[in-house]
PDB file of N, CA and C in Angstrom:
ATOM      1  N   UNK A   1     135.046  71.862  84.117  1.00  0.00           N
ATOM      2  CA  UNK A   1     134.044  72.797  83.633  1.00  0.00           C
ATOM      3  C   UNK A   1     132.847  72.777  84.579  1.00  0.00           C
ATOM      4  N   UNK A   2     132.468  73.932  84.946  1.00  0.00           N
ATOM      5  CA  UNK A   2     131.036  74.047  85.924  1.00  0.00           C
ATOM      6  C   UNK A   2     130.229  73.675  84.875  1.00  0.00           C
ATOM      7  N   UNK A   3     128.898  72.892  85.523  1.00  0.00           N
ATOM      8  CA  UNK A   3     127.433  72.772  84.621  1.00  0.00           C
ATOM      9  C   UNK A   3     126.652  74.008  85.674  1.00  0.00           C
ATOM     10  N   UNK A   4     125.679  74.319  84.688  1.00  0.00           N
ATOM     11  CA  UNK A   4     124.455  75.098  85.289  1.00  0.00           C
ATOM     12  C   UNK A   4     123.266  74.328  85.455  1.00  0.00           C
ATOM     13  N   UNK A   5     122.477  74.981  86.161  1.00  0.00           N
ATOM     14  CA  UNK A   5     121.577  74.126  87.013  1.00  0.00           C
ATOM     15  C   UNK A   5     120.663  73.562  85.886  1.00  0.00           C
ATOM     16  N   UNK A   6     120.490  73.803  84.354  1.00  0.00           N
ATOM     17  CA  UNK A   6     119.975  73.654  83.259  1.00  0.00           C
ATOM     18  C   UNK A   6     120.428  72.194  83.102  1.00  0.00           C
ATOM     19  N   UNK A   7     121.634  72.541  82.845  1.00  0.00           N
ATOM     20  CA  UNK A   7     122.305  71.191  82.696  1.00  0.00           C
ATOM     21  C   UNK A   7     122.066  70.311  83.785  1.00  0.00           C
ATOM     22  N   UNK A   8     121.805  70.121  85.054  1.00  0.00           N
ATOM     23  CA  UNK A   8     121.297  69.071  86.009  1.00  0.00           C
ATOM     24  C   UNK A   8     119.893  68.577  85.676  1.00  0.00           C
ATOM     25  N   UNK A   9     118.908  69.598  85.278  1.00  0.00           N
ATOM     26  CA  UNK A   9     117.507  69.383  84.974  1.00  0.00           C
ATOM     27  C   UNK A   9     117.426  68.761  83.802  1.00  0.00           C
ATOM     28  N   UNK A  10     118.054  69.069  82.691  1.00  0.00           N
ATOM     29  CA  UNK A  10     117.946  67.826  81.121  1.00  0.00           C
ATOM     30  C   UNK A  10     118.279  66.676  81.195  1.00  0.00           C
ATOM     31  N   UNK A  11     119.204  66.233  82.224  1.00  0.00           N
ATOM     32  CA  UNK A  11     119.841  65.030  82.154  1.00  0.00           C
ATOM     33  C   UNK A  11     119.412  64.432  83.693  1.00  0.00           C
ATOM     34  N   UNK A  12     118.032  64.620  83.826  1.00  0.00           N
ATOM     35  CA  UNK A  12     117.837  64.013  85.100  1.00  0.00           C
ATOM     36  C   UNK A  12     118.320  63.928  86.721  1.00  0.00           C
ATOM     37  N   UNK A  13     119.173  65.272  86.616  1.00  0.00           N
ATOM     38  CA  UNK A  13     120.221  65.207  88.152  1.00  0.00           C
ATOM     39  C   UNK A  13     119.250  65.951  89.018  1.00  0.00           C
ATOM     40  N   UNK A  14     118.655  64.972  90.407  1.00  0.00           N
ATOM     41  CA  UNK A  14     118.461  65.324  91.029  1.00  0.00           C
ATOM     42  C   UNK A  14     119.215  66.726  91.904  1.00  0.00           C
ATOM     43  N   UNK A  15     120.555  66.541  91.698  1.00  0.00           N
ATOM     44  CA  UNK A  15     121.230  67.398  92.840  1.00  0.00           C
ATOM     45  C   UNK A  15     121.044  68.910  91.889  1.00  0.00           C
ATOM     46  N   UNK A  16     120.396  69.604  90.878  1.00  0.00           N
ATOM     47  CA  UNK A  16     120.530  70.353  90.525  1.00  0.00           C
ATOM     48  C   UNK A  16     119.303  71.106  91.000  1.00  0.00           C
ATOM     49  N   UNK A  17     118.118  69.816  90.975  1.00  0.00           N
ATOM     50  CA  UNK A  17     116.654  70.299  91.782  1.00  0.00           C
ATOM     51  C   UNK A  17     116.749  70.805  93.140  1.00  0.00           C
ATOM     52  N   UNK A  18     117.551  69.588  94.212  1.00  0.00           N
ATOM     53  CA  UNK A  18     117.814  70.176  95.208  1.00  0.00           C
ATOM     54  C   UNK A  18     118.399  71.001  95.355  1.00  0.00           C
ATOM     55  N   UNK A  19     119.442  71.708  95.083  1.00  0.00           N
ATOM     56  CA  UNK A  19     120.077  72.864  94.858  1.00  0.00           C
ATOM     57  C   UNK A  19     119.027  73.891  94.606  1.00  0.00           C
ATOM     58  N   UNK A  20     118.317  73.835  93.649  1.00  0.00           N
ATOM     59  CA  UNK A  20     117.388  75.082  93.576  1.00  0.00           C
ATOM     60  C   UNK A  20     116.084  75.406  94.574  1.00  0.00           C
ATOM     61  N   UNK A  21     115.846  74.307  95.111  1.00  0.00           N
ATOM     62  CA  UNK A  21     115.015  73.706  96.204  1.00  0.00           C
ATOM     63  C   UNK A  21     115.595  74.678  97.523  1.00  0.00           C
ATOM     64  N   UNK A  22     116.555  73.884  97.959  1.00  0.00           N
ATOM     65  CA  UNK A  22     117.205  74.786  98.564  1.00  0.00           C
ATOM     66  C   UNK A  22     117.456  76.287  98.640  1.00  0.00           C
ATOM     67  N   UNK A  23     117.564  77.115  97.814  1.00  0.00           N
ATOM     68  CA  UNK A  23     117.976  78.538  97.066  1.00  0.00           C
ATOM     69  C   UNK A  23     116.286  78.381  97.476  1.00  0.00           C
ATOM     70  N   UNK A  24     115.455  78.229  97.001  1.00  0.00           N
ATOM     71  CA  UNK A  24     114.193  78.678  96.959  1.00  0.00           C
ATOM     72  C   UNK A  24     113.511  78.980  98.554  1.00  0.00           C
ATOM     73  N   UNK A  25     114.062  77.884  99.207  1.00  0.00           N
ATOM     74  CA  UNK A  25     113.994  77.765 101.011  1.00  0.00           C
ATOM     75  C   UNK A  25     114.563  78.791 101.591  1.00  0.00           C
ATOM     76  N   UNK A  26     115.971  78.965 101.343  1.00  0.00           N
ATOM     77  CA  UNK A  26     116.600  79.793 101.829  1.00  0.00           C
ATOM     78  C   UNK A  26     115.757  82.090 101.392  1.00  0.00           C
ATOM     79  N   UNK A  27     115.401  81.959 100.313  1.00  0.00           N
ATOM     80  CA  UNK A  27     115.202  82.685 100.241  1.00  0.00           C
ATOM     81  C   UNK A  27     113.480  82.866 100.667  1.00  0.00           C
ATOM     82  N   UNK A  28     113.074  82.072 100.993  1.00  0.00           N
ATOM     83  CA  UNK A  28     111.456  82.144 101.397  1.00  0.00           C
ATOM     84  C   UNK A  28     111.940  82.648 102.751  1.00  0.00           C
ATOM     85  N   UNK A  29     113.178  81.896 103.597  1.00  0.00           N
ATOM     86  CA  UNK A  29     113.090  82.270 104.422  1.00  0.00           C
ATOM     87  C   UNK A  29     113.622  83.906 104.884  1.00  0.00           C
ATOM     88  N   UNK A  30     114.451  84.102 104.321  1.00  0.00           N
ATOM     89  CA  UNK A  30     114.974  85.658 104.089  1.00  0.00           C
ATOM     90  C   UNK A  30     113.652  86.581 104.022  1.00  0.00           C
ATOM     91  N   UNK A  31     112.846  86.255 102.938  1.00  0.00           N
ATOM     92  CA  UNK A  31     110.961  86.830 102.962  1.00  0.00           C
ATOM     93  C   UNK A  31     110.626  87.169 104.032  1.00  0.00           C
ATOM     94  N   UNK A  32     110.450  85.777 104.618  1.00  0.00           N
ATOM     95  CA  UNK A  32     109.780  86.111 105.963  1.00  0.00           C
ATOM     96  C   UNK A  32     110.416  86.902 107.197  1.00  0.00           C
ATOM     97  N   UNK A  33     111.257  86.100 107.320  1.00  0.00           N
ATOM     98  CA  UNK A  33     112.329  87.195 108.210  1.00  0.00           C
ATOM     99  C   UNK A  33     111.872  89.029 108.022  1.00  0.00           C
ATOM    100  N   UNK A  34     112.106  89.348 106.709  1.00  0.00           N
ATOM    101  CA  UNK A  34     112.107  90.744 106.125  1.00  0.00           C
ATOM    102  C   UNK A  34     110.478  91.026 106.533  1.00  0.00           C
ATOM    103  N   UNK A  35     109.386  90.400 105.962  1.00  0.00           N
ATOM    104  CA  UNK A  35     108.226  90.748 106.184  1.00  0.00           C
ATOM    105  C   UNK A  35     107.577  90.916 108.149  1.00  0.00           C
ATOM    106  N   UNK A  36     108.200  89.975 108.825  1.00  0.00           N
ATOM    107  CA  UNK A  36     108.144  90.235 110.188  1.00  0.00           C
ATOM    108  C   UNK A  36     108.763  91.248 110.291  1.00  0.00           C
ATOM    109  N   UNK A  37     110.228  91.684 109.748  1.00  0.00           N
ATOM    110  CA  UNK A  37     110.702  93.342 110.379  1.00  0.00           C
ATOM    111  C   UNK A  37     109.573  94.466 110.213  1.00  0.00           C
ATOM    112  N   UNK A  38     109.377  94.004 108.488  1.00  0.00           N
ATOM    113  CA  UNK A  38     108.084  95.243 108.241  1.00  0.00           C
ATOM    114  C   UNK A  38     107.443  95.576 108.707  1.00  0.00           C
ATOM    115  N   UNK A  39     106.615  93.958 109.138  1.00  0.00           N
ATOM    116  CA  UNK A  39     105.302  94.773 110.384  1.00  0.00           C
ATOM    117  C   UNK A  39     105.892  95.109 111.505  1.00  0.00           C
ATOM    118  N   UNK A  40     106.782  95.134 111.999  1.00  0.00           N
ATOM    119  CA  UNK A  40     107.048  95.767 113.157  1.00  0.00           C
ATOM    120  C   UNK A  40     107.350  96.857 113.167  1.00  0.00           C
ATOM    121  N   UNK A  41     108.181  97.365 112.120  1.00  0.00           N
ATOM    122  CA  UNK A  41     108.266  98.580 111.388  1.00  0.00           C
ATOM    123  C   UNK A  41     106.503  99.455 111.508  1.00  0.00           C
ATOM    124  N   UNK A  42     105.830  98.848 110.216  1.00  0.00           N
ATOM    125  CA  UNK A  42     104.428  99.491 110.374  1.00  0.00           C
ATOM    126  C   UNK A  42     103.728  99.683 112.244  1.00  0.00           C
ATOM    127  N   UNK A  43     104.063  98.547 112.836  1.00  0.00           N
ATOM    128  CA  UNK A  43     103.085  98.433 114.132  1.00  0.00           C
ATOM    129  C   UNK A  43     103.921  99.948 114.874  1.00  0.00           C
ATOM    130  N   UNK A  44     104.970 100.157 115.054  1.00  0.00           N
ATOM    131  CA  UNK A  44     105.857 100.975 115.834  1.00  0.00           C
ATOM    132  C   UNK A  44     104.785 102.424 115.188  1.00  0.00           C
ATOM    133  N   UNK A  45     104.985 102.954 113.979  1.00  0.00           N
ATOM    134  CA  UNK A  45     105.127 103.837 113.451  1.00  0.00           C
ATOM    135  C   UNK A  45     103.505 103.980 113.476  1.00  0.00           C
ATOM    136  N   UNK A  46     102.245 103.214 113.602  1.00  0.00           N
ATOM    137  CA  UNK A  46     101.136 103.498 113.698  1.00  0.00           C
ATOM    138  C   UNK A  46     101.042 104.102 115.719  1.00  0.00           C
ATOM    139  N   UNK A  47     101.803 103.481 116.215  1.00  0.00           N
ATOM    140  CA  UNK A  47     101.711 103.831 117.901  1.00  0.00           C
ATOM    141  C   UNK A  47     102.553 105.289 117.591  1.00  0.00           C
ATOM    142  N   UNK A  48     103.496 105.261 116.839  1.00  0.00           N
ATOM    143  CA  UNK A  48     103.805 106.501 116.618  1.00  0.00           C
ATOM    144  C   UNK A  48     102.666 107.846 116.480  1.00  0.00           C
ATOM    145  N   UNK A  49     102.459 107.644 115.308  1.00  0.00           N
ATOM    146  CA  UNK A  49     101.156 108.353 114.541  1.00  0.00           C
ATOM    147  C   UNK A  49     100.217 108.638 115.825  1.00  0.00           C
ATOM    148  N   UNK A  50      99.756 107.465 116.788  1.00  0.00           N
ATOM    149  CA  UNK A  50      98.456 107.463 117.216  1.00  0.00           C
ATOM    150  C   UNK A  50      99.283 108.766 118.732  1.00  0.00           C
ATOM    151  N   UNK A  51     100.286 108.732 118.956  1.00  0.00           N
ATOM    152  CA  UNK A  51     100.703 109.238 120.192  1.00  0.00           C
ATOM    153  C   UNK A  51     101.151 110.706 119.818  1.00  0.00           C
ATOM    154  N   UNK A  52     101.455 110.974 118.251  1.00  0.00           N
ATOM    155  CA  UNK A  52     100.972 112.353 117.590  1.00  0.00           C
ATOM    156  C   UNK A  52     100.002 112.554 117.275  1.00  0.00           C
ATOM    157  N   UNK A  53      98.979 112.208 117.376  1.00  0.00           N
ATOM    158  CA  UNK A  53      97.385 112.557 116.872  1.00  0.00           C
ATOM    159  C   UNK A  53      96.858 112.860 118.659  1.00  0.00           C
ATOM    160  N   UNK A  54      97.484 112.440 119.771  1.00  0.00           N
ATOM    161  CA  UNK A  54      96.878 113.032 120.673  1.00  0.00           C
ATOM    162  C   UNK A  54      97.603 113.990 121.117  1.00  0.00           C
ATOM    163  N   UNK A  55      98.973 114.129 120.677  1.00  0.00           N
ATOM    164  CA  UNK A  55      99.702 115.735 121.198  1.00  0.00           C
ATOM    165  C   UNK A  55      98.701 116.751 120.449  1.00  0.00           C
ATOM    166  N   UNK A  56      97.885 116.149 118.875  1.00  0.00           N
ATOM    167  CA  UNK A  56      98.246 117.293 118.499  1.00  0.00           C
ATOM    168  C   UNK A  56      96.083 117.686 118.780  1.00  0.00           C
ATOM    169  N   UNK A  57      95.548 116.755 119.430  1.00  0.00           N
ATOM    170  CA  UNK A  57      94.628 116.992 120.365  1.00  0.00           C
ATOM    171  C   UNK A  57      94.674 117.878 121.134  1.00  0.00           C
ATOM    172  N   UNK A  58      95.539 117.598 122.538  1.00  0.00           N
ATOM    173  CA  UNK A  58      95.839 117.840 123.093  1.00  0.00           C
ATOM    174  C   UNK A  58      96.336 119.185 122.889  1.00  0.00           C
ATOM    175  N   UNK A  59      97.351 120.017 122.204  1.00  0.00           N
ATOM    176  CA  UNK A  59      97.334 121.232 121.839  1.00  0.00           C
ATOM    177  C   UNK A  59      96.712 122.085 121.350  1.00  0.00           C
ATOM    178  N   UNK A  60      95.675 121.565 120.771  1.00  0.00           N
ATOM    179  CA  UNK A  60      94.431 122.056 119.775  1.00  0.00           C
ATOM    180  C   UNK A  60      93.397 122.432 121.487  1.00  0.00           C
ATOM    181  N   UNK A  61      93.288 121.310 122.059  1.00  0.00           N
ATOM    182  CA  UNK A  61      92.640 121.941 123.653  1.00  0.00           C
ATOM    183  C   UNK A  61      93.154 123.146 124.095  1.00  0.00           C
ATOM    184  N   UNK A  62      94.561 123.236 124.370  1.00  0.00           N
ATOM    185  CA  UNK A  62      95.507 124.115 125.049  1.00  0.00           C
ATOM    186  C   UNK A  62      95.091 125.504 124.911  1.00  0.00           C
ATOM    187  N   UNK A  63      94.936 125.609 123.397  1.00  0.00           N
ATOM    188  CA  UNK A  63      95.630 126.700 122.450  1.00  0.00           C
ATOM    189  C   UNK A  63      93.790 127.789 122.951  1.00  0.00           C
ATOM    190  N   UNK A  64      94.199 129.008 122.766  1.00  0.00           N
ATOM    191  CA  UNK A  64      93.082 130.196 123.550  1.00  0.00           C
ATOM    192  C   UNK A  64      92.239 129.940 122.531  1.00  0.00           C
ATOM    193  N   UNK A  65      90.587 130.294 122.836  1.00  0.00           N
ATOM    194  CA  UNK A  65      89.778 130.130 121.593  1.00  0.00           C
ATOM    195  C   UNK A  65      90.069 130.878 120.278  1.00  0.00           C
ATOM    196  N   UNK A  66      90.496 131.845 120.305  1.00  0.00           N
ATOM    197  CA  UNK A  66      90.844 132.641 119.161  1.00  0.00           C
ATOM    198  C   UNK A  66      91.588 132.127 118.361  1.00  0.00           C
ATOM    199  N   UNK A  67      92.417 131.435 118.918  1.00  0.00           N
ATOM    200  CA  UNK A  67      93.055 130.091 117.999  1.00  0.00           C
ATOM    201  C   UNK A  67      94.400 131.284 117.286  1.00  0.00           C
ATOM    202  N   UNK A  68      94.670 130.608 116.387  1.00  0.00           N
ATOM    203  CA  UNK A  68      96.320 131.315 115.981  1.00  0.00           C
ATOM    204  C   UNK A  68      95.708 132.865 114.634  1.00  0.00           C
ATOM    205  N   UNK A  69      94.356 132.449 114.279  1.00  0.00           N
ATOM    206  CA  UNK A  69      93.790 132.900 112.918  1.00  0.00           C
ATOM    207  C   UNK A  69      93.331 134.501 113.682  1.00  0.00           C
ATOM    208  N   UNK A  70      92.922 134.252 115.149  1.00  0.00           N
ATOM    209  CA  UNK A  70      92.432 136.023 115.664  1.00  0.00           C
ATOM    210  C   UNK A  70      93.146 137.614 115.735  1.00  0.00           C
ATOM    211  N   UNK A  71      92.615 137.948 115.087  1.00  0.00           N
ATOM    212  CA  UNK A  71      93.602 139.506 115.400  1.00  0.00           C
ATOM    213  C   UNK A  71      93.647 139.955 116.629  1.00  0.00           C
ATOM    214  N   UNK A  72      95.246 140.554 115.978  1.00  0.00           N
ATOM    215  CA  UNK A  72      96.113 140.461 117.574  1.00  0.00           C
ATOM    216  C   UNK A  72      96.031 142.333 117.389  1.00  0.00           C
ATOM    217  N   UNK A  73      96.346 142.979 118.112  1.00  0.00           N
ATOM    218  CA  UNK A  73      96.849 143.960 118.424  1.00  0.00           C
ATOM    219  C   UNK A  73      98.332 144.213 118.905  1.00  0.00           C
ATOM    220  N   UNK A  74      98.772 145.003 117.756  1.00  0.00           N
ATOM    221  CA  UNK A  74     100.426 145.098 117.340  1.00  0.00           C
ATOM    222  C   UNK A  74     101.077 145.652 118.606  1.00  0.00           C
ATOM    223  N   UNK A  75      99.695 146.419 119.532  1.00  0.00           N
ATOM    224  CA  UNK A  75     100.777 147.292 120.584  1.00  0.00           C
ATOM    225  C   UNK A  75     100.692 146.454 122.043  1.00  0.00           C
ATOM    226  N   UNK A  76     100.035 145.287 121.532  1.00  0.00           N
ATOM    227  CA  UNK A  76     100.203 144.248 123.101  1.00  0.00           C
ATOM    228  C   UNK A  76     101.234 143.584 122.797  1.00  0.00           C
ATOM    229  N   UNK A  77     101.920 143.386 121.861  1.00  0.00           N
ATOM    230  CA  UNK A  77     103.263 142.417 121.489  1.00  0.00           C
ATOM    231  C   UNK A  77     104.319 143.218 121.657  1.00  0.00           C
ATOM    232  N   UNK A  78     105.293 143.370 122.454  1.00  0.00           N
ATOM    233  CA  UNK A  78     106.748 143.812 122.390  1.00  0.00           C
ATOM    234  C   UNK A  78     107.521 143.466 121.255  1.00  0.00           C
ATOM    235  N   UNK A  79     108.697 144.526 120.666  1.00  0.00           N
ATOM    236  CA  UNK A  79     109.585 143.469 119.753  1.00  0.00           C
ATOM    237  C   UNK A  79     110.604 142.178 120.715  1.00  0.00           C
ATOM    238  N   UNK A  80     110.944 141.609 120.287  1.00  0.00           N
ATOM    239  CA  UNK A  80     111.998 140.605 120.972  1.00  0.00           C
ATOM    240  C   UNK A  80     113.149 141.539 121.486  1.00  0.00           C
ATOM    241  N   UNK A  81     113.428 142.431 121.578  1.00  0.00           N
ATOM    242  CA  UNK A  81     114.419 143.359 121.746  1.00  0.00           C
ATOM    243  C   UNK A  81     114.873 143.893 123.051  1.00  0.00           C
ATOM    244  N   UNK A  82     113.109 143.599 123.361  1.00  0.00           N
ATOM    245  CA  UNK A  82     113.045 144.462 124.474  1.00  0.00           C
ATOM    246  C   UNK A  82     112.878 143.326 125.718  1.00  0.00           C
TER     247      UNK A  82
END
C-alpha cells in the first residue's frame, strides 16, 4: 500500500519532509527559470515597442504637412485603372 506524504508527517518520517522539500526546490526552481524567460520576453518586446515608436516618428516627419486629414482634389488622383 502507498502512504501519502500525510502519513510521513504524523508519524514523524523525515523522508516525507524531504520529499516535499525537494518538490518545493524543484519547483522554485522551474519559477525562476520561467520568470528569467519573462523578462526577456518583456526586455525584447520593450526594444520592440521603442524601435516602433521611432518608425512611427520617423513617418510622422516624412509624411507632407497637410498630413493624411487635407483636402485632396479628386481630379489630381487618377483611378488605379489607368
Amino acid at each position: 500500500m502507498q502512504r501519502s506524504h500525510d502519513d510521513d508527517d504524523n508519524n514523524g518520517g523525515s523522508d516525507g519532509t524531504a520529499r516535499r522539500l525537494d518538490d518545493l526546490e524543484v519547483k522554485a526552481s522551474f519559477t525562476e527559470d520561467l520568470l528569467d524567460q519573462l523578462n526577456l520576453l518583456v526586455y525584447r518586446q520593450q526594444q520592440q515597442i521603442e524601435r516602433l515608436q521611432q518608425q512611427i516618428a520617423q513617418l510622422q516627419r516624412q509624411a507632407p504637412e497637410g498630413g493624411a486629414g487635407a483636402a485632396r482634389n479628386p481630379r489630381d488622383e487618377l483611378p488605379p485603372h489607368y
